[in-house]
Protein backbone atom coordinates (compact mmCIF):
# COMPACT_ATOMS: atom_id res chain seq x y z
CA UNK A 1 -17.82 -4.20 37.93
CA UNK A 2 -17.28 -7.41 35.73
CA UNK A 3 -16.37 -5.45 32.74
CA UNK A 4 -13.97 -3.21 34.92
CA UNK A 5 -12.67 -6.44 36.41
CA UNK A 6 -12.60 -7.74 32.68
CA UNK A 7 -10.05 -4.52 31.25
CA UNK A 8 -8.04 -4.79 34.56
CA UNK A 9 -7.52 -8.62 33.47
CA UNK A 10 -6.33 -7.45 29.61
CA UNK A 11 -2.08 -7.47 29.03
CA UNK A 12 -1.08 -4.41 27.77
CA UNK A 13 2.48 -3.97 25.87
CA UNK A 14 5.25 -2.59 27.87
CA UNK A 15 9.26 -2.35 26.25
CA UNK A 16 11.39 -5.11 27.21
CA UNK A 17 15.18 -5.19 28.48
CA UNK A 18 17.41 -6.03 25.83
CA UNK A 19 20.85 -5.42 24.65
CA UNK A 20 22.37 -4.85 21.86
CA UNK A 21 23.45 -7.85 19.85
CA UNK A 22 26.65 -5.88 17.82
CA UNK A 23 28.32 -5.29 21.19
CA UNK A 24 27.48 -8.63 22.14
CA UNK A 25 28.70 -10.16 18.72
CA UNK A 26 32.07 -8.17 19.93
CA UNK A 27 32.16 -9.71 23.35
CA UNK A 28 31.48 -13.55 21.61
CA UNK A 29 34.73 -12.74 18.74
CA UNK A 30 37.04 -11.73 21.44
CA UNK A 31 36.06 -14.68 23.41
CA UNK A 32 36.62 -17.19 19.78
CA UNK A 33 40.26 -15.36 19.47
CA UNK A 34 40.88 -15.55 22.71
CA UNK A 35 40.44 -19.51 22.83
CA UNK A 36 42.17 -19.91 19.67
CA UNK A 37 45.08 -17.49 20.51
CA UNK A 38 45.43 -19.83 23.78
CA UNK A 39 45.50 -22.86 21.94
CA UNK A 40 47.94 -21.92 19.53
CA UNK A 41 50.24 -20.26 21.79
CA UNK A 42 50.23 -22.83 24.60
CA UNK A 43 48.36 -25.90 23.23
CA UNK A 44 51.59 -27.56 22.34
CA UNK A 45 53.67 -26.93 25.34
CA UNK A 46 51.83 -29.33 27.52
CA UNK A 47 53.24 -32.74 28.33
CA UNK A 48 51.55 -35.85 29.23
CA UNK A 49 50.74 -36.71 32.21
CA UNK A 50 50.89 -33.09 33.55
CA UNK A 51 48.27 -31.43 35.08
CA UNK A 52 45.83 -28.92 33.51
CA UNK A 53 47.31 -25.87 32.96
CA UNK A 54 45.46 -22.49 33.70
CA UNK A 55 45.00 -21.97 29.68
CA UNK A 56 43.30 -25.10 29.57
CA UNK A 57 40.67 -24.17 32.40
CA UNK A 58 40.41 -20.34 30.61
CA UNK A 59 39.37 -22.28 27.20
CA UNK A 60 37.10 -23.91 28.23
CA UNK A 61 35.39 -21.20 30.23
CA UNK A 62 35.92 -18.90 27.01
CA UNK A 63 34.04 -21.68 25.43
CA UNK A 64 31.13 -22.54 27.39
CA UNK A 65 30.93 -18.75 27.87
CA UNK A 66 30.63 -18.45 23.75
CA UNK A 67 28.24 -20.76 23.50
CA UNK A 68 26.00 -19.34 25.98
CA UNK A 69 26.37 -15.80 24.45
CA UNK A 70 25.63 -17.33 21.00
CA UNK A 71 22.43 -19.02 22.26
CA UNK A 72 20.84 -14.83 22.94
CA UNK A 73 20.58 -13.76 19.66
CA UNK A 74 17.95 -12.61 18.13
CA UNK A 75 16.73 -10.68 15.17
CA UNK A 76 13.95 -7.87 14.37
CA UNK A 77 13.18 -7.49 11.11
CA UNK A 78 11.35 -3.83 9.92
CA UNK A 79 7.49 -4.07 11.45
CA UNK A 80 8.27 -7.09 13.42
CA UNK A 81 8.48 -7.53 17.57
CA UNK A 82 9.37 -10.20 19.44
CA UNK A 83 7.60 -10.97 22.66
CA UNK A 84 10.06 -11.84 25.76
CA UNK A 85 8.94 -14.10 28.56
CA UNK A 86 10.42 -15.71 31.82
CA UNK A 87 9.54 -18.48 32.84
CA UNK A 88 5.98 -17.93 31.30
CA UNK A 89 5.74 -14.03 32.97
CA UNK A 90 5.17 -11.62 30.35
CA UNK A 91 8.48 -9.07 30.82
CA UNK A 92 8.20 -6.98 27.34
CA UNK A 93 7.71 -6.36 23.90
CA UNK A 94 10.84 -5.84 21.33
CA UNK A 95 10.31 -3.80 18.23
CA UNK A 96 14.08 -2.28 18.08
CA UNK A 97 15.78 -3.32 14.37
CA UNK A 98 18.42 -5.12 14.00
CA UNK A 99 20.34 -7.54 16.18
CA UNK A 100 19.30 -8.02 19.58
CA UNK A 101 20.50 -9.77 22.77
CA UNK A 102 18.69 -11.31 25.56
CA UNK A 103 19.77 -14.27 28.03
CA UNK A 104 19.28 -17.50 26.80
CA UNK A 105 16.72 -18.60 29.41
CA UNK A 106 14.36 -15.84 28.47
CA UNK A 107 11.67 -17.05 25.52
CA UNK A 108 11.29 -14.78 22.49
CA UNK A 109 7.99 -15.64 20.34
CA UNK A 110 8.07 -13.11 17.07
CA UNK A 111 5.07 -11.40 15.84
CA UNK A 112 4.61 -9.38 12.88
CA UNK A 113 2.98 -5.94 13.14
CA UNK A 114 2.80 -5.50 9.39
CA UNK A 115 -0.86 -4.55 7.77
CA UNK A 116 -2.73 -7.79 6.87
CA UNK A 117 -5.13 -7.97 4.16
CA UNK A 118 -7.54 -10.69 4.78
CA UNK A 119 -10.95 -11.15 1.94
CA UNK A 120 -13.69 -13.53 3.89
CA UNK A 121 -15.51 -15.77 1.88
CA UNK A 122 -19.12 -15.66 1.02
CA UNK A 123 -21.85 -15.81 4.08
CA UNK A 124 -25.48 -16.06 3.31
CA UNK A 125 -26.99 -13.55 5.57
CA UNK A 126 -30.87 -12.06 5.88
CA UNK A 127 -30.71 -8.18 5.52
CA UNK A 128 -33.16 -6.06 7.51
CA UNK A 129 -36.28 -6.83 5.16
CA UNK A 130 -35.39 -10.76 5.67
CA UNK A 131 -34.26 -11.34 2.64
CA UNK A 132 -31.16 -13.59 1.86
CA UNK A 133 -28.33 -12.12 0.89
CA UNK A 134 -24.49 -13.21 -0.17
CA UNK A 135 -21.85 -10.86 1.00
CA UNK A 136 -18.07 -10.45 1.20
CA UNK A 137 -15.42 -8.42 2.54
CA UNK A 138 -12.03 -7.35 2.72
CA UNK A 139 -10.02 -6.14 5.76
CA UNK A 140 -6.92 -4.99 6.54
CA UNK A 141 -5.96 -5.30 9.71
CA UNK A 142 -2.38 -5.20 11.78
CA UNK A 143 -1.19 -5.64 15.66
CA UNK A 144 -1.28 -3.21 17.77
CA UNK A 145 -0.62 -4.74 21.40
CA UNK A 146 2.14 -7.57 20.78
CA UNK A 147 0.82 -8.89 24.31
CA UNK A 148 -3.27 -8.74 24.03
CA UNK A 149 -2.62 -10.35 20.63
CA UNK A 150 -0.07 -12.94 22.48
CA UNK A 151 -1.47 -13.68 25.36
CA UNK A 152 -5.60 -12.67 25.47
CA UNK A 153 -6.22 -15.06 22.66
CA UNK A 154 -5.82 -18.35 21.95
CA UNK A 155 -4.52 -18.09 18.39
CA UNK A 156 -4.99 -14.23 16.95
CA UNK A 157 -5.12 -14.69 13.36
CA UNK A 158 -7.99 -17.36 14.04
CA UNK A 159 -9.17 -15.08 16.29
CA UNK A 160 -9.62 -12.33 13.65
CA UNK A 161 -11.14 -14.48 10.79
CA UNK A 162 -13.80 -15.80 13.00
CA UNK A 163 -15.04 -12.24 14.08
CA UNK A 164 -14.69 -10.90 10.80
CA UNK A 165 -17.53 -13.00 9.68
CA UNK A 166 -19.22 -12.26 12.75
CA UNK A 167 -18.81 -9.00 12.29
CA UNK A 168 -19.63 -9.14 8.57
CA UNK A 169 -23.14 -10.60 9.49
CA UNK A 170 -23.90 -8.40 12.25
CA UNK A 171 -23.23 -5.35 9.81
CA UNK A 172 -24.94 -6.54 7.11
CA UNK A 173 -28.31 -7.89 9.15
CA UNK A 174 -28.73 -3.95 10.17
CA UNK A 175 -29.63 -2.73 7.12
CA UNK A 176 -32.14 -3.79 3.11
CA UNK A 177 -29.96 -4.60 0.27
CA UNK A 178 -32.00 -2.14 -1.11
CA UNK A 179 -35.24 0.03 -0.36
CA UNK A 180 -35.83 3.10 -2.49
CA UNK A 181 -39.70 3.63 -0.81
CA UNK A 182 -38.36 4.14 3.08
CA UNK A 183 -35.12 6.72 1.63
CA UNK A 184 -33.18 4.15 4.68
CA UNK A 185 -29.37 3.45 4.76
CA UNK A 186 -29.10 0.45 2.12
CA UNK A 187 -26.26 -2.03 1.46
CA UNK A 188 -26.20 -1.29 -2.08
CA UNK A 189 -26.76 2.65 -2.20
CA UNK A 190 -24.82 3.68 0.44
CA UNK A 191 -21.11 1.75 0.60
CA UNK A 192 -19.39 4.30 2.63
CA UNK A 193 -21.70 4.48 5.33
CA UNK A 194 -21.82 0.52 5.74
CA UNK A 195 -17.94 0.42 5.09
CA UNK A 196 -17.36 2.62 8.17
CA UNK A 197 -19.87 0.91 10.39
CA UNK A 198 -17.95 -2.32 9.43
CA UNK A 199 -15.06 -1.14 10.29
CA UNK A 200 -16.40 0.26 13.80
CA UNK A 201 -17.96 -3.17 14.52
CA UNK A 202 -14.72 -4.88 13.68
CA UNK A 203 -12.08 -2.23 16.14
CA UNK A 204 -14.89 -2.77 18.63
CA UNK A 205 -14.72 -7.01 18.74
CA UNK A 206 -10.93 -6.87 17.88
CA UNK A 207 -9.82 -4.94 20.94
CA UNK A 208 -9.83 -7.44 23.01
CA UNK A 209 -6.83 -8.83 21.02
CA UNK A 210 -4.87 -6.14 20.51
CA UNK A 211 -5.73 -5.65 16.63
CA UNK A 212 -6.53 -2.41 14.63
CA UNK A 213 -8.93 -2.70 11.74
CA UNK A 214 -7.40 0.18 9.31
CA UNK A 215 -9.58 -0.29 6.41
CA UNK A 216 -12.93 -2.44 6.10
CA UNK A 217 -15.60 -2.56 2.69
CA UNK A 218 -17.82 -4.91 1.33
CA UNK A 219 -16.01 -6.82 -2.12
CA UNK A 220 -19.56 -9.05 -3.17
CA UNK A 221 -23.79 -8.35 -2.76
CA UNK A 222 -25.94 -10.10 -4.06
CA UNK A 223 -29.29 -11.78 -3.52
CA UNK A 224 -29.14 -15.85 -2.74
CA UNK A 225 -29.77 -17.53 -6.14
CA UNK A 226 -33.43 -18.79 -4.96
CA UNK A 227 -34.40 -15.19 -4.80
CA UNK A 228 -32.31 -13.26 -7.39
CA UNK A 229 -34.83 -13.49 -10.06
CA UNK A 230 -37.81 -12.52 -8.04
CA UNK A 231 -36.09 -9.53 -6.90
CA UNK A 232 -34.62 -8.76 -10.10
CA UNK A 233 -37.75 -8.26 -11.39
CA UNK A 234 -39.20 -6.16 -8.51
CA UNK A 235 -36.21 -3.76 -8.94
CA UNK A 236 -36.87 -3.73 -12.50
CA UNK A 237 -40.75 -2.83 -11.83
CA UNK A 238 -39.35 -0.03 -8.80
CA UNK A 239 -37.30 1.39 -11.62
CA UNK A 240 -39.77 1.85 -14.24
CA UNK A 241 -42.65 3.63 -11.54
CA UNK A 242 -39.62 5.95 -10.52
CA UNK A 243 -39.16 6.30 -14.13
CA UNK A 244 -42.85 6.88 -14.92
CA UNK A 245 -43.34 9.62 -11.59
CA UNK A 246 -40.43 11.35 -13.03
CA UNK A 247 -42.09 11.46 -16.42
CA UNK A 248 -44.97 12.40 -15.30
CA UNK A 249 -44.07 15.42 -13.09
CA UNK A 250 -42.22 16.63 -16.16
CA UNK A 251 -45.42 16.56 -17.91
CA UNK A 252 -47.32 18.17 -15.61
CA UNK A 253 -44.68 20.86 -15.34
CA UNK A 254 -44.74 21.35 -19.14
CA UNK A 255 -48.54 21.41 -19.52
CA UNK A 256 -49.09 24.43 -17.22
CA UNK A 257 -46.01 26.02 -19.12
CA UNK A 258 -47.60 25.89 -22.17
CA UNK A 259 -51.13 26.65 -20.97
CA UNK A 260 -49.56 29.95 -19.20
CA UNK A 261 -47.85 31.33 -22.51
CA UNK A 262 -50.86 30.44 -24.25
CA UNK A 263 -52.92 32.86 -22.05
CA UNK A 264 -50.37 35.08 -21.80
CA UNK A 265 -51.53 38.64 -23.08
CA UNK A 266 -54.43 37.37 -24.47
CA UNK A 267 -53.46 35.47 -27.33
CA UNK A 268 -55.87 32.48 -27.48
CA UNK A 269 -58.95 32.23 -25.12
CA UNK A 270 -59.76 28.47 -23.70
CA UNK A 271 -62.72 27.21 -21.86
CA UNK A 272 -63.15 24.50 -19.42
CA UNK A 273 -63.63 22.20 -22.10
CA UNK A 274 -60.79 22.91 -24.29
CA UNK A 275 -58.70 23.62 -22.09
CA UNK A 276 -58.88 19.88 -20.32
CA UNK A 277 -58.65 18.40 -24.26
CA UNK A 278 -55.41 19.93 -24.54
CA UNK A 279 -54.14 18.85 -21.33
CA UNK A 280 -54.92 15.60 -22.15
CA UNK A 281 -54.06 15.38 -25.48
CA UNK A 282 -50.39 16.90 -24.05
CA UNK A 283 -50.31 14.52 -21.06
CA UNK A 284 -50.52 11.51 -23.82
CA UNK A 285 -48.19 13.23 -26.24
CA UNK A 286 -45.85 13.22 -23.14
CA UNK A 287 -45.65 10.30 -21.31
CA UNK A 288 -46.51 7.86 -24.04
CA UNK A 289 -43.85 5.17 -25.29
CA UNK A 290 -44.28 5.49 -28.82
CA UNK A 291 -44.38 7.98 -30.90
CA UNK A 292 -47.41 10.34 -31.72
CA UNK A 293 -48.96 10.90 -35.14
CA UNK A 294 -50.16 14.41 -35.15
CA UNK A 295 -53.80 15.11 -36.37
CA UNK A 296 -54.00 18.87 -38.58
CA UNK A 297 -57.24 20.69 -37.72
CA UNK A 298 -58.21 22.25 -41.03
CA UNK A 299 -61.13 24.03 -39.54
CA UNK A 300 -61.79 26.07 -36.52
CA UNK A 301 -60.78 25.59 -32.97
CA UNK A 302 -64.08 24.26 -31.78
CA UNK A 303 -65.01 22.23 -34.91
């Protein structure tokens, strides 16, 4: 029920009432030439001490009517609104271009619904394993509900940095920087996955104001400097037993090649005994680091 009560409470956009400022721009110059074609025409006619004549009464209307007319305009600019209020009630949303018109009483706060591009700073944050971690982001992010964004919020743009960070951390605690033993989702291996789930976490705390996150991915990772080295040296150690299981597999794989051509048709008959030298002797031959001097047997196979 709260959280019912909660989206029932949310502003949502509507279009507001305006006219267009052109025709009104027409209305205000035929009012000016009006008052000046008065003026001229009869302005010098009038003696002193007579009363005020009816063109004297009409210019002035004509002018506080001009002035009024002139206080309603407004302009939208391409991917701008402006949001129109009474009295503090919420009565609309303007996104038409151009010139625009509105009563004079009526407030008109502008916001821009252009794409923002917003890169946090650094945040020290423990990944899944608990290690300490620096990341960054960048987000692009725009208005999409002139009146969550005007009126659910204190200040939006605030708004947005704060639970971008928020957001940032929350993403970034869910998963290791890196873990190549567990085959998990890692910060490091897998950017599009954590981009996407950054970009869900952000649409999901940024609805409440109205904003749309269009394109969210991590721009720095990195271990905290207290820790860099030690894990720099366990991912150098990971590397090199990948690298050696690798090798060795290959080895393996290359040993019972050989041994199965070698007994193919009946070309050279092994025992036990010589058969387990040669595997060895291959097995060093392949997965040593240096190179192997080769040793001629002269003599016979078993000598």
């Amino acid at each position: 029920m709260s959280e019912e009560k909660a989206k029932m409470a949310r502003s949502q956009e509507r279009p507001a009432s305006t006219y267009s400022g052109y025709l009104m721009l027409f209305v205000w110059l035929v009012l000016l030439g009006w008052g000046i074609w008065s003026f001229l025409a009869f302005g010098g006619t009038v003696e002193a001490g007579d009363p005020a004549p009816v063109w004297i009464v009409s210019l002035v209307a004509s002018a506080v009517l001009g002035l009024l007319i002139l206080l309603g305009f407004f302009m939208i600019q391409p991917n701008m609104s402006a949001v129109i209020t009474l009295f503090g009630e919420y009565k609309g949303t303007e996104r038409k271009q151009g010139l625009r018109w509105i009563w004079f009483w009526m407030g008109k706060k502008k916001i821009s619904v252009r794409q923002h591009n917003v890169h946090s700073e650094r945040v020290k944050v423990n990944d899944l394993r608990g290690n300490p971690i620096e990341v960054a982001c960048n987000v692009v992010w725009r208005v999409a509900d002139t009146a969550q964004a005007a009126f659910d919020v204190d200040d939006y743009k605030t708004f947005v940095n704060i639970q971008i960070e928020a957001g940032l951390r929350t993403v970034a605690a869910r998963h290791p920087y890196d873990d190549i033993e567990h085959g998990e989702t890692t910060l490091r291996s897998d950017a599009e996955i954590v981009n996407r789930e950054l970009r869900e976490e952000l649409n999901e705390r940024l609805s409440h104001a109205g904003i749309v996150v269009d394109e969210a991915g991590l721009t720095h990772l990195a271990y905290a400097p207290e820790i860099a080295g030690s894990m720099l040296r366990r991912q150098q150690a990971e590397a090199v037993i990948s690298a050696r299981a690798k090798l060795v597999l290959g080895a393996v794989s290359m040993v019972e090649m050989a041994l199965d051509k070698l007994a193919e048709g009946g070309k050279v008959q092994l025992d036990d005994e010589r058969r387990a030298a040669m595997v060895s002797n291959l097995m060093v031959v392949l997965c040593g680091d240096r190179d192997v001097n080769p040793v001629v047997n002269t003599g016979s196979l078993y000598q």
